[in-house]
Structure formats: structure tokens, C-alpha cells
C-alpha atoms as a PDB file:
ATOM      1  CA  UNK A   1     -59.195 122.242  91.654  1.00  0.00           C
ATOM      2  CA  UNK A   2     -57.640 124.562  94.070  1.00  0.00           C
ATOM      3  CA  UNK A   3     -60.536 126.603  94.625  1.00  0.00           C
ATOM      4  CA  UNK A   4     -62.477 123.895  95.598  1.00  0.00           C
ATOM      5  CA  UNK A   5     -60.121 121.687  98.063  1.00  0.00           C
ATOM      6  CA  UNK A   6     -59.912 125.331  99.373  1.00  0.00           C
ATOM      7  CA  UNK A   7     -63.714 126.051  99.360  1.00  0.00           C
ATOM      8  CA  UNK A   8     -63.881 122.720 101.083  1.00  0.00           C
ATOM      9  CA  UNK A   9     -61.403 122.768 103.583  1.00  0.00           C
ATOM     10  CA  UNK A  10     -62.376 126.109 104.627  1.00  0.00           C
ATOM     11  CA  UNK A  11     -65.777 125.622 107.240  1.00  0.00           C
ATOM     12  CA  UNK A  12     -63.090 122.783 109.289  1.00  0.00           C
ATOM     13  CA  UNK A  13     -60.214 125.086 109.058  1.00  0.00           C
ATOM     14  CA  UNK A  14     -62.563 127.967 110.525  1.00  0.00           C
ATOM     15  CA  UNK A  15     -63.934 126.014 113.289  1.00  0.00           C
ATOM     16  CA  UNK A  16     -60.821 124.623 114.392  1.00  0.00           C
ATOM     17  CA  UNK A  17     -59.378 127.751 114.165  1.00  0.00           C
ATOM     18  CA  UNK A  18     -62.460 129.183 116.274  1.00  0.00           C
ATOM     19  CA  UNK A  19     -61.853 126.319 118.967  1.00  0.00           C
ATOM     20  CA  UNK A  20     -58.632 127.127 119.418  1.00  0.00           C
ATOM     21  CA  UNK A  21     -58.797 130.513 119.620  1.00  0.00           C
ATOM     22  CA  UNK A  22     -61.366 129.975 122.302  1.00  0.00           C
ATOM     23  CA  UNK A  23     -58.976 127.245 124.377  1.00  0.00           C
ATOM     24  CA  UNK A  24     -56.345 130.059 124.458  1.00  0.00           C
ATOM     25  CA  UNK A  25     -58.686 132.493 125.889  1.00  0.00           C
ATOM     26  CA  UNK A  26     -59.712 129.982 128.246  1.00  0.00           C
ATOM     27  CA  UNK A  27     -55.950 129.012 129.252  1.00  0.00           C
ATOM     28  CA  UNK A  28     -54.899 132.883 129.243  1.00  0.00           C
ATOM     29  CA  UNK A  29     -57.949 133.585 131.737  1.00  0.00           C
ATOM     30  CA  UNK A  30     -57.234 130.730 133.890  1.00  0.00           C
ATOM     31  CA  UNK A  31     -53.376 131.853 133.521  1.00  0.00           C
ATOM     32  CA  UNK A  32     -54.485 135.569 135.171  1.00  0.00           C
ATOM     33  CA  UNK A  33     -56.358 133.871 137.357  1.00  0.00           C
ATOM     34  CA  UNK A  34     -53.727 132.211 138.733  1.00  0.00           C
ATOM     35  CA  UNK A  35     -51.601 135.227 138.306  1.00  0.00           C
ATOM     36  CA  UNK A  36     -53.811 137.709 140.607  1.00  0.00           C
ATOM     37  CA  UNK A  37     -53.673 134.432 142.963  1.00  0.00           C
ATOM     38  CA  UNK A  38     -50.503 134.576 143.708  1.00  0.00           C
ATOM     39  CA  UNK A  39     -49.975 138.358 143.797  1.00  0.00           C
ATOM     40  CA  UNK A  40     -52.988 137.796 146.713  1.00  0.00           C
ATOM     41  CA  UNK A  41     -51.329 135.005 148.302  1.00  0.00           C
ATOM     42  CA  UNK A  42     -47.475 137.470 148.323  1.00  0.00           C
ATOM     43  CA  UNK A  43     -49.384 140.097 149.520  1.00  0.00           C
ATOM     44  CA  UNK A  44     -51.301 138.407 152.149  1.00  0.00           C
ATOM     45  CA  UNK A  45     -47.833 136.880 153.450  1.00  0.00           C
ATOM     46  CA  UNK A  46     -46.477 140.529 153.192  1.00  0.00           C
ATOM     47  CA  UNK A  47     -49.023 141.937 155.831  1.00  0.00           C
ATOM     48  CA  UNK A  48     -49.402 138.996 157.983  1.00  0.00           C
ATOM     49  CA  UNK A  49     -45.552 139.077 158.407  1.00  0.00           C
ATOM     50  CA  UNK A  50     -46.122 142.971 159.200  1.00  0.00           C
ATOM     51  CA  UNK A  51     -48.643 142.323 161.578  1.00  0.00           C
ATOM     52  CA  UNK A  52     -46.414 139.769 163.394  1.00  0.00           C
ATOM     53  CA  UNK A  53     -43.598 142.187 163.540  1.00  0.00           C
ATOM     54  CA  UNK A  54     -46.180 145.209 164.625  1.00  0.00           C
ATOM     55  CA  UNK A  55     -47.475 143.033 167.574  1.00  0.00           C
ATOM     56  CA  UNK A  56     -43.828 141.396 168.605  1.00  0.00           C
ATOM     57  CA  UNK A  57     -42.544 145.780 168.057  1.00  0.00           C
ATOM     58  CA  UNK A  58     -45.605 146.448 170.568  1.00  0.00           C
ATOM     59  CA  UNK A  59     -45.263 144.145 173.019  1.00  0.00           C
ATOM     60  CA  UNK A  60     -41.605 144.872 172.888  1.00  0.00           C
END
């Protein structure tokens, strides 16, 4: 009786399984995404704040 609740329980289990393996790949991509976003965005900042100082150091 085991082996078949198990034999039929099985495809589901896999394809759940499946979706939600491909859910977390979709949430850890959008999650690096984000990631390399931000490490743009601080770098960005980082040189337009050295620019700013560069140009007020110049003028100066």
C-alpha cells in the first residue's frame, strides 16, 4: 500500500518540487539583480561626489 500512495504521490511531489525550485531561481536572480543595482547606484554616488569635490578642489 505504501508503494503505491508513494508511486502516486510521486509525479505532484516532482512537479511541485520542480516549480519551486524554479521560483527560487527566479527570486535569487531578481535578488542579484537588485544586488548589482545597488552596488551601481553606491558607486555612482561615490564618483559623482568625487567629481563634485574635483571641480569645487579646481575651482578652489
Amino acid at each position: 500500500m505504501t508503494k503505491n500512495y508513494s508511486k502516486f504521490d510521486r509525479p505532484e511531489r516532482i512537479t511541485s518540487f520542480g516549480n519551486e525550485k524554479f521560483v527560487f531561481r527566479c527570486v535569487a536572480a531578481i535578488r542579484k539583480f537588485e544586488r548589482t543595482c545597488t552596488i551601481l547606484k553606491m558607486i555612482f554616488k561615490i564618483l559623482l561626489v568625487e567629481m563634485i569635490t574635483d571641480k569645487n578642489q579646481s575651482q578652489i
